[in-house]
PDB file of N, CA and C in Angstrom:
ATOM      1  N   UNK A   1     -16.155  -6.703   5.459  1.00  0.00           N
ATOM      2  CA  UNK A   1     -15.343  -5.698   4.797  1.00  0.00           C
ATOM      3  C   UNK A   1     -15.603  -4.355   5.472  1.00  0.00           C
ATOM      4  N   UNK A   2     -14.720  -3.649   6.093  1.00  0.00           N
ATOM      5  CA  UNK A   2     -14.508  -2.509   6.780  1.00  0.00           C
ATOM      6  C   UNK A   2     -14.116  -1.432   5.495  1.00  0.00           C
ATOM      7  N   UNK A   3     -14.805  -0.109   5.721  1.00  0.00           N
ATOM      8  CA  UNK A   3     -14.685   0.816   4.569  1.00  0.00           C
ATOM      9  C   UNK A   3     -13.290   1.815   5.193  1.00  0.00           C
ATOM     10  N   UNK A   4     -12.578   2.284   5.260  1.00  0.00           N
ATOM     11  CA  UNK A   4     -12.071   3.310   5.745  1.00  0.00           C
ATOM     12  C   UNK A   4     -11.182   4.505   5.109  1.00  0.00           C
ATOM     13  N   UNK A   5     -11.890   5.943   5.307  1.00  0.00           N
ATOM     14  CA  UNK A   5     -10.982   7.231   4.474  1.00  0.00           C
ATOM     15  C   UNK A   5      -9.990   7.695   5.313  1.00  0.00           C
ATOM     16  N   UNK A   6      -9.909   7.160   6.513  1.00  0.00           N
ATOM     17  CA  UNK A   6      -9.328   7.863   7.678  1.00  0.00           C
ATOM     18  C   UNK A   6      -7.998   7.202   7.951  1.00  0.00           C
ATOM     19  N   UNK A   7      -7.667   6.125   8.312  1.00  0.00           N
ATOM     20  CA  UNK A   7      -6.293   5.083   8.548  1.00  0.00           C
ATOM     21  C   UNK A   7      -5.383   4.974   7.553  1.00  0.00           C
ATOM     22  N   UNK A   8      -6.017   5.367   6.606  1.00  0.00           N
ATOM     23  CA  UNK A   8      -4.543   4.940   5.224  1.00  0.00           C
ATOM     24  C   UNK A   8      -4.908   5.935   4.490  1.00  0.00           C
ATOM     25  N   UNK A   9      -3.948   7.556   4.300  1.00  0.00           N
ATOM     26  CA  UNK A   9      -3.714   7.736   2.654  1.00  0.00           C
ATOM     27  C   UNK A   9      -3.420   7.545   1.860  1.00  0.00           C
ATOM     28  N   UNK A  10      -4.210   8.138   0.665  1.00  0.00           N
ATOM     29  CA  UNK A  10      -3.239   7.462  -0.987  1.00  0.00           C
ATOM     30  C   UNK A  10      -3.531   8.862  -1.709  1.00  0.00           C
ATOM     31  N   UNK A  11      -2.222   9.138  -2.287  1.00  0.00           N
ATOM     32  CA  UNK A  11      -2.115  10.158  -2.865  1.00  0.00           C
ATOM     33  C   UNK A  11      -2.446   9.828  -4.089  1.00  0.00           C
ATOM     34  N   UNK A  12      -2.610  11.372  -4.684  1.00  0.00           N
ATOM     35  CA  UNK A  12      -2.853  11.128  -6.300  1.00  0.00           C
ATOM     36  C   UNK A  12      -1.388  10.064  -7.066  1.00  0.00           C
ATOM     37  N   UNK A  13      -0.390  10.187  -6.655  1.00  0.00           N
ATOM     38  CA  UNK A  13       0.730   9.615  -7.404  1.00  0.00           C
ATOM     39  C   UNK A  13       0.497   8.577  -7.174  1.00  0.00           C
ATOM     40  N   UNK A  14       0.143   7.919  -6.134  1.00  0.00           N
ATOM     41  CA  UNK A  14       0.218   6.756  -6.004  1.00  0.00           C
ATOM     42  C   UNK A  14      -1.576   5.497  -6.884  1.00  0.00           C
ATOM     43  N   UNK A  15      -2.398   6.620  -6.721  1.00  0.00           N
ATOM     44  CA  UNK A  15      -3.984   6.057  -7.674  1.00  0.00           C
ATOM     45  C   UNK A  15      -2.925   6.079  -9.081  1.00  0.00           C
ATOM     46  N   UNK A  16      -2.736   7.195  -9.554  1.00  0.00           N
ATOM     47  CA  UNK A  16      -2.077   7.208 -11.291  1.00  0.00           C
ATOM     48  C   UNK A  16      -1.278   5.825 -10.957  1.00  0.00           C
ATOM     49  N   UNK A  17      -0.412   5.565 -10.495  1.00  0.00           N
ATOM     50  CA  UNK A  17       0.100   4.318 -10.624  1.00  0.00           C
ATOM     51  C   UNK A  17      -0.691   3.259 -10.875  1.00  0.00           C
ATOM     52  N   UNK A  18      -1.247   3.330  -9.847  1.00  0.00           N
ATOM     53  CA  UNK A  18      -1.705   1.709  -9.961  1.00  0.00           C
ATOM     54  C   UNK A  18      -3.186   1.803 -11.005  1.00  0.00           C
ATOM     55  N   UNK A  19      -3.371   3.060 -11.304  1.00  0.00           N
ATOM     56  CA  UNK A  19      -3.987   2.983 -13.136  1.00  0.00           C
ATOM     57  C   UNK A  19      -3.291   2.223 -14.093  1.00  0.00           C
ATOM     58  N   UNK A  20      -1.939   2.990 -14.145  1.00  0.00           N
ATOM     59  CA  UNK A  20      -0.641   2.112 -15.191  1.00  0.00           C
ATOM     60  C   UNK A  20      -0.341   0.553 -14.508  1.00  0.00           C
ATOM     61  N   UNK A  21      -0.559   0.250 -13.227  1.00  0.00           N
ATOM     62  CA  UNK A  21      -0.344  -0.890 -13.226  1.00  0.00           C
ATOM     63  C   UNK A  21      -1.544  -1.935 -13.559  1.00  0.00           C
ATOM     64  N   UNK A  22      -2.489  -1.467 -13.598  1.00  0.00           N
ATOM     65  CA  UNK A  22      -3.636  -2.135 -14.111  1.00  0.00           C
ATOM     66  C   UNK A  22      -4.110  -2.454 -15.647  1.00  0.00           C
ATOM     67  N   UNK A  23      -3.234  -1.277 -16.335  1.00  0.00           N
ATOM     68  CA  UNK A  23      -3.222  -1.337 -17.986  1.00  0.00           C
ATOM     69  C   UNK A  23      -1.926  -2.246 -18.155  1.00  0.00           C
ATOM     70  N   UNK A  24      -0.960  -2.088 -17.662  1.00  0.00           N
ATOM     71  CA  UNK A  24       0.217  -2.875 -17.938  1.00  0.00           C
ATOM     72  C   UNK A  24      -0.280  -4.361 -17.878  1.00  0.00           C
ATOM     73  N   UNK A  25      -1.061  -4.716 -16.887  1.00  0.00           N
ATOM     74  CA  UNK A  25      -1.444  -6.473 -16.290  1.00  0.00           C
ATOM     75  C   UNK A  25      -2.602  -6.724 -16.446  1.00  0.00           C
ATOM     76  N   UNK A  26      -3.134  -5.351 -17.646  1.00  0.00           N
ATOM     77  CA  UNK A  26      -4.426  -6.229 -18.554  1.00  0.00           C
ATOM     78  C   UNK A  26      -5.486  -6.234 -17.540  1.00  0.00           C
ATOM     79  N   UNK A  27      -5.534  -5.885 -16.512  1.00  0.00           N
ATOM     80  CA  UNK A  27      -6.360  -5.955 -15.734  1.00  0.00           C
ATOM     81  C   UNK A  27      -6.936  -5.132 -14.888  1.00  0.00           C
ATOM     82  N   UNK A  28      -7.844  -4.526 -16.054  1.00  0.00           N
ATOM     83  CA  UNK A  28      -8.855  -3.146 -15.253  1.00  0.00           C
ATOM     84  C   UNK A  28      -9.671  -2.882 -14.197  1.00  0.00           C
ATOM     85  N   UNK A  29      -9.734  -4.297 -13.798  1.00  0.00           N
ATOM     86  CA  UNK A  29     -10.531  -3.879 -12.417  1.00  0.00           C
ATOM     87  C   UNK A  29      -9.909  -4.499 -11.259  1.00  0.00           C
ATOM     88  N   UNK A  30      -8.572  -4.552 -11.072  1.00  0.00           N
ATOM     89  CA  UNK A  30      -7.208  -4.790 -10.351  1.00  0.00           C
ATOM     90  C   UNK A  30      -7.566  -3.523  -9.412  1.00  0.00           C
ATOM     91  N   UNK A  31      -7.142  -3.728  -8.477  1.00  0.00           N
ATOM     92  CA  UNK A  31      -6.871  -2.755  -6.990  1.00  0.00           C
ATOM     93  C   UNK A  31      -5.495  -3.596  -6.389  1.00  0.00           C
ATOM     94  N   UNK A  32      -5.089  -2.847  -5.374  1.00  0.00           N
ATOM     95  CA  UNK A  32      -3.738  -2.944  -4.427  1.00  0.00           C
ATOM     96  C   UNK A  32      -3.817  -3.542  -3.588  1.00  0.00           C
ATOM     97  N   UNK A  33      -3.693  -4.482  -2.893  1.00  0.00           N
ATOM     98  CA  UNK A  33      -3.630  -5.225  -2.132  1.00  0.00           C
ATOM     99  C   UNK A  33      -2.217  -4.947  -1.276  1.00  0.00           C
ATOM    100  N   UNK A  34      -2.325  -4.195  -0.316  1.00  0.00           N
ATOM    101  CA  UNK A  34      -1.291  -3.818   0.609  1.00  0.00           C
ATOM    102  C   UNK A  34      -1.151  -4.802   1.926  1.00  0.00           C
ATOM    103  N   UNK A  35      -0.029  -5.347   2.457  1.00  0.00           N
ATOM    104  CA  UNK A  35       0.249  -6.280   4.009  1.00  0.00           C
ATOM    105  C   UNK A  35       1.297  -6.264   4.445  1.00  0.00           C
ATOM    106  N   UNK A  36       1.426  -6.444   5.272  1.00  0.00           N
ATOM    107  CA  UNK A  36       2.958  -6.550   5.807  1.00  0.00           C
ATOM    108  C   UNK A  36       3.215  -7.873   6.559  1.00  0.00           C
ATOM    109  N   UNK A  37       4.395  -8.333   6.394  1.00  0.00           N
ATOM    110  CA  UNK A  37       4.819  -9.329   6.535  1.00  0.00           C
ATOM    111  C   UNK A  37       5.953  -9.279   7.331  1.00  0.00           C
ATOM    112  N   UNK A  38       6.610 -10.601   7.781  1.00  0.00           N
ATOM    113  CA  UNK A  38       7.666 -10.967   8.437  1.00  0.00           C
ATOM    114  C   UNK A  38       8.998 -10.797   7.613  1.00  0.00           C
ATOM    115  N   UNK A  39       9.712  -9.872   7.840  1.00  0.00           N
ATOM    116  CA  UNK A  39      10.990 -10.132   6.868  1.00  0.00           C
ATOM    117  C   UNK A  39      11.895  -9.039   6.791  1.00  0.00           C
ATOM    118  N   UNK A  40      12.674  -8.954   5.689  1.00  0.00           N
ATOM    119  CA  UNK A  40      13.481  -7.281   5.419  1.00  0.00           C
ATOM    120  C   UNK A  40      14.967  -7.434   6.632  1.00  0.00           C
ATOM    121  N   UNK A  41      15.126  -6.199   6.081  1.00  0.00           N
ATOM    122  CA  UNK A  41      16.936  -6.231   7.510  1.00  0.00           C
ATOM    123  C   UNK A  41      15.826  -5.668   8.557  1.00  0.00           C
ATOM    124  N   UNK A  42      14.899  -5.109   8.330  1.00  0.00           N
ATOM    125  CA  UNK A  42      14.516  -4.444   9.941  1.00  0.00           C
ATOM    126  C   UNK A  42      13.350  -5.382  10.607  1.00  0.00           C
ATOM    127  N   UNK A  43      12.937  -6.436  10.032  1.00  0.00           N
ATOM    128  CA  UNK A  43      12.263  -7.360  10.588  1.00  0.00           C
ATOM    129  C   UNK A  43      10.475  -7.448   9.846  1.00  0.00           C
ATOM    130  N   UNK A  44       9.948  -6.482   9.334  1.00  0.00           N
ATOM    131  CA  UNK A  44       9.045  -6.578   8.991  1.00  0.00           C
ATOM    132  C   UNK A  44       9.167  -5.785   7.325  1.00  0.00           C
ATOM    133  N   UNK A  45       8.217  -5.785   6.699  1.00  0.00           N
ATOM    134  CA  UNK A  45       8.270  -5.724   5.338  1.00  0.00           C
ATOM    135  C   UNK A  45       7.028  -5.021   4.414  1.00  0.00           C
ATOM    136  N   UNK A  46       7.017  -4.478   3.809  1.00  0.00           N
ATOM    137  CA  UNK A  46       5.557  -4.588   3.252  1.00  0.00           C
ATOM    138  C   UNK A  46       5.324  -4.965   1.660  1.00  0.00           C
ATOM    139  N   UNK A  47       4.373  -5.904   1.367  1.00  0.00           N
ATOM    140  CA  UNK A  47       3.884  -6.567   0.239  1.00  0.00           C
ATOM    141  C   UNK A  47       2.862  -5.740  -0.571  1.00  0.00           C
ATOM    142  N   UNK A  48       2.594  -5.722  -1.763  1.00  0.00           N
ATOM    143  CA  UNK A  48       1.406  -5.471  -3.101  1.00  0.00           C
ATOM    144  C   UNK A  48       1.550  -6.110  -4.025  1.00  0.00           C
ATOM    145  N   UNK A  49       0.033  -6.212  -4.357  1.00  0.00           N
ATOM    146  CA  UNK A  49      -0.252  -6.996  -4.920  1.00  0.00           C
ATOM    147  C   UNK A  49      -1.309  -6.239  -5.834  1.00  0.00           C
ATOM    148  N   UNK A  50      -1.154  -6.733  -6.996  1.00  0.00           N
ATOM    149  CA  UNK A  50      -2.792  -6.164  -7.243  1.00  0.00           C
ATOM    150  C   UNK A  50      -3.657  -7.456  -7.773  1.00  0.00           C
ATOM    151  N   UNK A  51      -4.865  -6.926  -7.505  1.00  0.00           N
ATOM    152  CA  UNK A  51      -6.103  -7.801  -7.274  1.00  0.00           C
ATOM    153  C   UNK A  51      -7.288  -7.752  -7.396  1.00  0.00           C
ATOM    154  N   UNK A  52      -7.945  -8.029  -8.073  1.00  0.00           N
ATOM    155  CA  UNK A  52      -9.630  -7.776  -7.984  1.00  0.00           C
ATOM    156  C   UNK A  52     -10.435  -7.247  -6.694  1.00  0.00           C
ATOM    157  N   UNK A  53     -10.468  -8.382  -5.803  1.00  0.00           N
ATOM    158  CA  UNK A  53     -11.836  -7.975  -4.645  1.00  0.00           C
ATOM    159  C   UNK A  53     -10.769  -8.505  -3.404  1.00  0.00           C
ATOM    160  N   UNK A  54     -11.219  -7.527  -2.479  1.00  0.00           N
ATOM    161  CA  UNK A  54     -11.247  -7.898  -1.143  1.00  0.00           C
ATOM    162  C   UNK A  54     -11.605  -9.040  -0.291  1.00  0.00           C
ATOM    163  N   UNK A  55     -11.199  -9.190   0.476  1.00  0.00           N
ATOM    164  CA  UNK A  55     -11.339 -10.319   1.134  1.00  0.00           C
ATOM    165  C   UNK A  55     -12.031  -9.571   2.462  1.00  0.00           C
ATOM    166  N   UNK A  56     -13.198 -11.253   2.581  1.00  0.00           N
ATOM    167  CA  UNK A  56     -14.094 -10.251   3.751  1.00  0.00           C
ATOM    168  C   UNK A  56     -14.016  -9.301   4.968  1.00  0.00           C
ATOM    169  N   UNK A  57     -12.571  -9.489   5.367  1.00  0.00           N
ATOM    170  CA  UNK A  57     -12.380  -8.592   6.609  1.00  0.00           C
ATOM    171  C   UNK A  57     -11.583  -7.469   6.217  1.00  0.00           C
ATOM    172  N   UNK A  58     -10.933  -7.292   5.085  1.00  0.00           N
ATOM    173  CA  UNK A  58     -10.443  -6.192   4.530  1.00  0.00           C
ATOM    174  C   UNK A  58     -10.924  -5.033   4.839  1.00  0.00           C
ATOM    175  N   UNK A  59      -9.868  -4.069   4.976  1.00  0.00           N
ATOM    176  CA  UNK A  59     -10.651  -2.688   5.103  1.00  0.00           C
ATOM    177  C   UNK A  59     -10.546  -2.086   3.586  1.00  0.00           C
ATOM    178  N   UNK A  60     -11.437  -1.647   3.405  1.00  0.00           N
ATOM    179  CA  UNK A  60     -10.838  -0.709   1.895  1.00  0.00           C
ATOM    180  C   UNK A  60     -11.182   0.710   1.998  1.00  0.00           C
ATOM    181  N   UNK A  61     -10.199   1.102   1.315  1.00  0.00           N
ATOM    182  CA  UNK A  61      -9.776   2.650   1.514  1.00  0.00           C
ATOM    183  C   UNK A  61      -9.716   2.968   0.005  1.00  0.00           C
ATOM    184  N   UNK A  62     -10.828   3.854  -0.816  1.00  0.00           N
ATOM    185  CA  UNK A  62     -11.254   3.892  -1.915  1.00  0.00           C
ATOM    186  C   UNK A  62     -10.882   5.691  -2.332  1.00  0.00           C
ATOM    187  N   UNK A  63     -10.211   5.744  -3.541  1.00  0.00           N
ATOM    188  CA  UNK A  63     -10.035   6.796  -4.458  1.00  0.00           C
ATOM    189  C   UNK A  63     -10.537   6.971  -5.481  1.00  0.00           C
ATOM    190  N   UNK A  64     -11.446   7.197  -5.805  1.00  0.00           N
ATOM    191  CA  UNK A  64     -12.277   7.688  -7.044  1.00  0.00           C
ATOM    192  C   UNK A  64     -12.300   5.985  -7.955  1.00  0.00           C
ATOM    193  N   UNK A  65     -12.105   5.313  -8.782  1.00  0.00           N
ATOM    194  CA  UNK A  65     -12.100   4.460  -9.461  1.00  0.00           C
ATOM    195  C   UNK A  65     -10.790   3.126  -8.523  1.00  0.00           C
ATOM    196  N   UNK A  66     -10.169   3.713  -7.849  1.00  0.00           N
ATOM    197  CA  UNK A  66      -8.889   2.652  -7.107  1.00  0.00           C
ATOM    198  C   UNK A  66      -9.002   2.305  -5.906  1.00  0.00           C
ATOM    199  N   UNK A  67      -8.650   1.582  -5.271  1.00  0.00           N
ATOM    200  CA  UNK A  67      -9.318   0.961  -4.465  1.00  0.00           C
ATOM    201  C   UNK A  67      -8.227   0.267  -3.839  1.00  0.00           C
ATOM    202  N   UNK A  68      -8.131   0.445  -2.611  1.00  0.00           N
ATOM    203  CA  UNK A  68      -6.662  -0.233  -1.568  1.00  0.00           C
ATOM    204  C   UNK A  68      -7.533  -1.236  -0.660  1.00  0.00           C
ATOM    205  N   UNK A  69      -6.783  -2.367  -0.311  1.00  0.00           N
ATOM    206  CA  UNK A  69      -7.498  -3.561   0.200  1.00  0.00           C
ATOM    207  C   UNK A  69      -6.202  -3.700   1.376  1.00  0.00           C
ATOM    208  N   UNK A  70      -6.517  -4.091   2.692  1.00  0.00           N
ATOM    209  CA  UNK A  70      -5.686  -4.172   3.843  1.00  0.00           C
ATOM    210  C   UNK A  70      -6.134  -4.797   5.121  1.00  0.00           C
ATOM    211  N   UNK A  71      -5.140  -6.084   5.195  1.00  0.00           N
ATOM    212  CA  UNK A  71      -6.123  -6.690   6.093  1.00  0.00           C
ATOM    213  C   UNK A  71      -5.808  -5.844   7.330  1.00  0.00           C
ATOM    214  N   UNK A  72      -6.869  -6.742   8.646  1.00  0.00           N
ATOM    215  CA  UNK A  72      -7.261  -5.643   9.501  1.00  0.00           C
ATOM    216  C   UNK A  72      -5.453  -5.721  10.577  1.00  0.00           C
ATOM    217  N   UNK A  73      -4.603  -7.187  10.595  1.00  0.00           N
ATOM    218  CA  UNK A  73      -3.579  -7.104  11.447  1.00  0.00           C
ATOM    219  C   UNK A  73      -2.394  -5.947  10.552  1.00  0.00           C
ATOM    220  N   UNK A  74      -2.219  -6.277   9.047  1.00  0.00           N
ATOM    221  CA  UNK A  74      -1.233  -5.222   8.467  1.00  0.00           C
ATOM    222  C   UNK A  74      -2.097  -3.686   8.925  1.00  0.00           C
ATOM    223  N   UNK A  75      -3.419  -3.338   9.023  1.00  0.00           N
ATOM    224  CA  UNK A  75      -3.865  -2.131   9.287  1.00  0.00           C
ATOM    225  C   UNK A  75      -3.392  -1.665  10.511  1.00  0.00           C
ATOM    226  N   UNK A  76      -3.113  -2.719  11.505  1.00  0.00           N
ATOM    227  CA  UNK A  76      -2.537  -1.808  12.938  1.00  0.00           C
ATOM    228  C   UNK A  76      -1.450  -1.354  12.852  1.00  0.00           C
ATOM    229  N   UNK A  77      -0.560  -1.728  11.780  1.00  0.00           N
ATOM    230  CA  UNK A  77       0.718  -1.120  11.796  1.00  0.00           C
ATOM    231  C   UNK A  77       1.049   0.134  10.498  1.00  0.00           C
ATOM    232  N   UNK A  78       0.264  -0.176   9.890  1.00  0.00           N
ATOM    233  CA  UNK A  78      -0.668   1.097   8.597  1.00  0.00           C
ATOM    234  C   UNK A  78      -1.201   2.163   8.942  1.00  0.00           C
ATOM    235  N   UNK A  79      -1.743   2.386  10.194  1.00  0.00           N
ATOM    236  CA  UNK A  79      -2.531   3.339  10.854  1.00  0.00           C
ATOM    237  C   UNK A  79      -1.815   4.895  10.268  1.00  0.00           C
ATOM    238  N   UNK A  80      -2.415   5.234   9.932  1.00  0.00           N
ATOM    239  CA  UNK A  80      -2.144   7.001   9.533  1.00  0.00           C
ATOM    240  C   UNK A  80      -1.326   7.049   9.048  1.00  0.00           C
ATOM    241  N   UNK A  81      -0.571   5.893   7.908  1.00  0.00           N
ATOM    242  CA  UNK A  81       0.053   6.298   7.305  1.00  0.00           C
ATOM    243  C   UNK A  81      -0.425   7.047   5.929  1.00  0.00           C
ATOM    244  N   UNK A  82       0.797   7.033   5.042  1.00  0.00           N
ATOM    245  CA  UNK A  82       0.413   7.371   3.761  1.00  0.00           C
ATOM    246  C   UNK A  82       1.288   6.882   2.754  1.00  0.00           C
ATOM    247  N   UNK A  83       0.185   6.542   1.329  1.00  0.00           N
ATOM    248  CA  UNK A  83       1.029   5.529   0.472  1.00  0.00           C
ATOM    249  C   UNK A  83       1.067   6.288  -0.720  1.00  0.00           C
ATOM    250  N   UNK A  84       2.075   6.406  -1.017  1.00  0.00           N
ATOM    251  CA  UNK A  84       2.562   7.390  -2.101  1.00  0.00           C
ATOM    252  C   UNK A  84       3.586   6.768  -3.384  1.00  0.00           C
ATOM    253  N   UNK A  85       4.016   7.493  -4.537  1.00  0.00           N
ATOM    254  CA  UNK A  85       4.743   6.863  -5.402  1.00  0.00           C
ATOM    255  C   UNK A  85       5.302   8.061  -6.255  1.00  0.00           C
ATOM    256  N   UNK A  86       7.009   7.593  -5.937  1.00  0.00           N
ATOM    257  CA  UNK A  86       7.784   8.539  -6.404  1.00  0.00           C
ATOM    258  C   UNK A  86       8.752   8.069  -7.647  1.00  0.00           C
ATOM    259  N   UNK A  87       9.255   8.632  -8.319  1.00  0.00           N
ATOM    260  CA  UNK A  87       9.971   8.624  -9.656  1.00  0.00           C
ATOM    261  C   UNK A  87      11.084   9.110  -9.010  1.00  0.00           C
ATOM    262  N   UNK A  88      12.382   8.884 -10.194  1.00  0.00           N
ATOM    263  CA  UNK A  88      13.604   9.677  -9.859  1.00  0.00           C
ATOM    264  C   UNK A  88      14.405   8.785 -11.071  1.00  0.00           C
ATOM    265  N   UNK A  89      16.039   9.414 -10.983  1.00  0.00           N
ATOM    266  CA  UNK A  89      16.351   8.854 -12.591  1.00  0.00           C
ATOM    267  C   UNK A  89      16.315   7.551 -12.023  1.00  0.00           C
ATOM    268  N   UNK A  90      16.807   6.745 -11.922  1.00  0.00           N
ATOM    269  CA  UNK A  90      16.515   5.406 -11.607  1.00  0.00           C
ATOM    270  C   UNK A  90      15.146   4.529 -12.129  1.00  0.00           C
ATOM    271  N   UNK A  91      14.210   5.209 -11.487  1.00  0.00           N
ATOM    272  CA  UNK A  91      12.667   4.864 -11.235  1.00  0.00           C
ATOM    273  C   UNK A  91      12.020   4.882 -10.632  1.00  0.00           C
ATOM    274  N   UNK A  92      10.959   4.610 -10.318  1.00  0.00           N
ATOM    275  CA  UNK A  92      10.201   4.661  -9.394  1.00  0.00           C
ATOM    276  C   UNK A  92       9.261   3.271  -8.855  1.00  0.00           C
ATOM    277  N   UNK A  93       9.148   3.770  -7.032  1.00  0.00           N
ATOM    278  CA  UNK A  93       8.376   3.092  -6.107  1.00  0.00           C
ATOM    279  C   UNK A  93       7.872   3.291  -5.475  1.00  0.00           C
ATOM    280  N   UNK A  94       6.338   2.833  -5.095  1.00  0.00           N
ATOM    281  CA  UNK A  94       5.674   3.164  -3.969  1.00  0.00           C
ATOM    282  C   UNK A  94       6.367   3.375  -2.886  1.00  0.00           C
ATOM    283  N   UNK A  95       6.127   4.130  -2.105  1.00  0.00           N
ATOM    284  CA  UNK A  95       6.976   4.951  -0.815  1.00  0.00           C
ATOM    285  C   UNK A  95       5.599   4.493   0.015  1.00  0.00           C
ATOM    286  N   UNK A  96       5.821   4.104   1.391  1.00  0.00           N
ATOM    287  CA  UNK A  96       5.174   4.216   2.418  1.00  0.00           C
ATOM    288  C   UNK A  96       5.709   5.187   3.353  1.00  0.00           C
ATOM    289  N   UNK A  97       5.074   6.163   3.660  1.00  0.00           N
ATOM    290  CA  UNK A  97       5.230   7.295   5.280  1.00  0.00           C
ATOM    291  C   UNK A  97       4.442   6.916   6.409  1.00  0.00           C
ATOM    292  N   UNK A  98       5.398   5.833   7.246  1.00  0.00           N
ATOM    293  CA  UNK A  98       4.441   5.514   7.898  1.00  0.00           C
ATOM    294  C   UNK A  98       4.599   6.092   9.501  1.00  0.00           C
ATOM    295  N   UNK A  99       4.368   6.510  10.100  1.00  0.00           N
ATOM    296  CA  UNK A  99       4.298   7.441  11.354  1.00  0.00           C
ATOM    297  C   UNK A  99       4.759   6.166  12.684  1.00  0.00           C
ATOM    298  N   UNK A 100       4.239   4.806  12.260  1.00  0.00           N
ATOM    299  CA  UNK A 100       4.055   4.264  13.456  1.00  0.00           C
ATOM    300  C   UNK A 100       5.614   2.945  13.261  1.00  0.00           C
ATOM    301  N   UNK A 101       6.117   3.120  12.610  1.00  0.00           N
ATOM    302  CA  UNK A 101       7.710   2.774  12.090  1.00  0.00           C
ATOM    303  C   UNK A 101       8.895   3.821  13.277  1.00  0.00           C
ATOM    304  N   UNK A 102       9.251   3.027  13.861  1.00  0.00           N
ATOM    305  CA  UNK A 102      10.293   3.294  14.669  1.00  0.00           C
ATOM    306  C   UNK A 102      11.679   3.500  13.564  1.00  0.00           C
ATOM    307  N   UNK A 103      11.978   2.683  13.302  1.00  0.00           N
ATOM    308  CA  UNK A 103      13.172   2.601  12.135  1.00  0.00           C
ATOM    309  C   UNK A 103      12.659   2.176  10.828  1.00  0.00           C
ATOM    310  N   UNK A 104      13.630   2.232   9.525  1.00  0.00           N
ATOM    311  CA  UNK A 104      12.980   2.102   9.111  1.00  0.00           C
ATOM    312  C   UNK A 104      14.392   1.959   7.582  1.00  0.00           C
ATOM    313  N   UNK A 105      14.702   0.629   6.807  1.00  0.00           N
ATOM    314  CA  UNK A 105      15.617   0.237   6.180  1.00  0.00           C
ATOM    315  C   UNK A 105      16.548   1.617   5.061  1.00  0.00           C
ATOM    316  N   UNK A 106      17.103   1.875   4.560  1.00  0.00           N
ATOM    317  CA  UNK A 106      16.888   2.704   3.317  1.00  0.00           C
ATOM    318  C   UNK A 106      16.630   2.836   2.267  1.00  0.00           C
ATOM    319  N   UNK A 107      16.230   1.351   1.646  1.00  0.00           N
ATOM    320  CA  UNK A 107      14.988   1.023   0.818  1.00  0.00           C
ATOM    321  C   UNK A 107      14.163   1.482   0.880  1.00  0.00           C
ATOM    322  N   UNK A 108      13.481   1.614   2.286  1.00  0.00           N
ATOM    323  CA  UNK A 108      12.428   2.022   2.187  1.00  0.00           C
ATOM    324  C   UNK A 108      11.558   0.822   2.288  1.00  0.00           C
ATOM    325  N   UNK A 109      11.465  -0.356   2.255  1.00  0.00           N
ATOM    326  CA  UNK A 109      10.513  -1.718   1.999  1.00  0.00           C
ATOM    327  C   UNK A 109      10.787  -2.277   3.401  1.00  0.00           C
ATOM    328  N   UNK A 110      11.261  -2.158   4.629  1.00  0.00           N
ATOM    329  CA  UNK A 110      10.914  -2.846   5.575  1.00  0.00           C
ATOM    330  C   UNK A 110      11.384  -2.026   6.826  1.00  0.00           C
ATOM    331  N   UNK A 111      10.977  -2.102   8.031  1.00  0.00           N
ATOM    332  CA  UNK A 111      11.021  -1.380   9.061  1.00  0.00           C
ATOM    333  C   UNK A 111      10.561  -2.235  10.586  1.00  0.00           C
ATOM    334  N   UNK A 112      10.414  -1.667  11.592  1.00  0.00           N
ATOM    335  CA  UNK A 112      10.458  -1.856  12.715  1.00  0.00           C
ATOM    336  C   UNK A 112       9.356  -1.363  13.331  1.00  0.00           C
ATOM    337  N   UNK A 113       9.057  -1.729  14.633  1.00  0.00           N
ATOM    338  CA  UNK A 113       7.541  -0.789  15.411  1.00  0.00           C
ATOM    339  C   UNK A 113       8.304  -0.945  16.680  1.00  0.00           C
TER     340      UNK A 113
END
């Protein structure tokens, strides 16, 4: 398990969330489980989950009580980003800003390198 403050931000909006998502699913000691996957119109995708513990090669990237879990291949394409969570009338979703996204859907949930 790799620790890291540096490769992935998480804003305050986005810890308050996944507080409420942890009271909503009963499950207080739930963390985020962030990856990216094969898929979306732009070819790749990104997944969460929430989850107890890390898995041994995980990096985790820790906010006061919350705790982001990322394996190390979704981390090369994670690099300096930042994971955030926005509202609007509709509702709201985690937003990824990710720097190393060439394109990138208007969802917002899948992109390109």
């Amino acid at each position: 398990m790799a620790t890291s403050d540096t490769k992935l931000a998480v804003t305050p909006n986005a810890v308050r969330r996944i507080r409420v998502l942890r009271e909503k699913e009963g499950r207080p000691l739930g963390n985020l489980r962030m990856r990216i996957v094969a898929g979306g119109c732009s070819g790749m995708q990104y997944r969460m989950d929430l989850v107890e513990t890390p898995r041994p090669t995980d990096f985790v990237v820790s906010h006061d009580d919350v705790k982001v879990f990322v394996d190390p291949k979704s981390m090369t394409y994670l690099h300096d980003s930042v994971l955030d969570y926005e509202e609007d009338l509709l509702g709201g979703q985690f937003k990824i800003l990710n720097p190393n996204a060439k394109t990138s859907c208007s969802c917002g949930l899948s992109f390109t390198v």
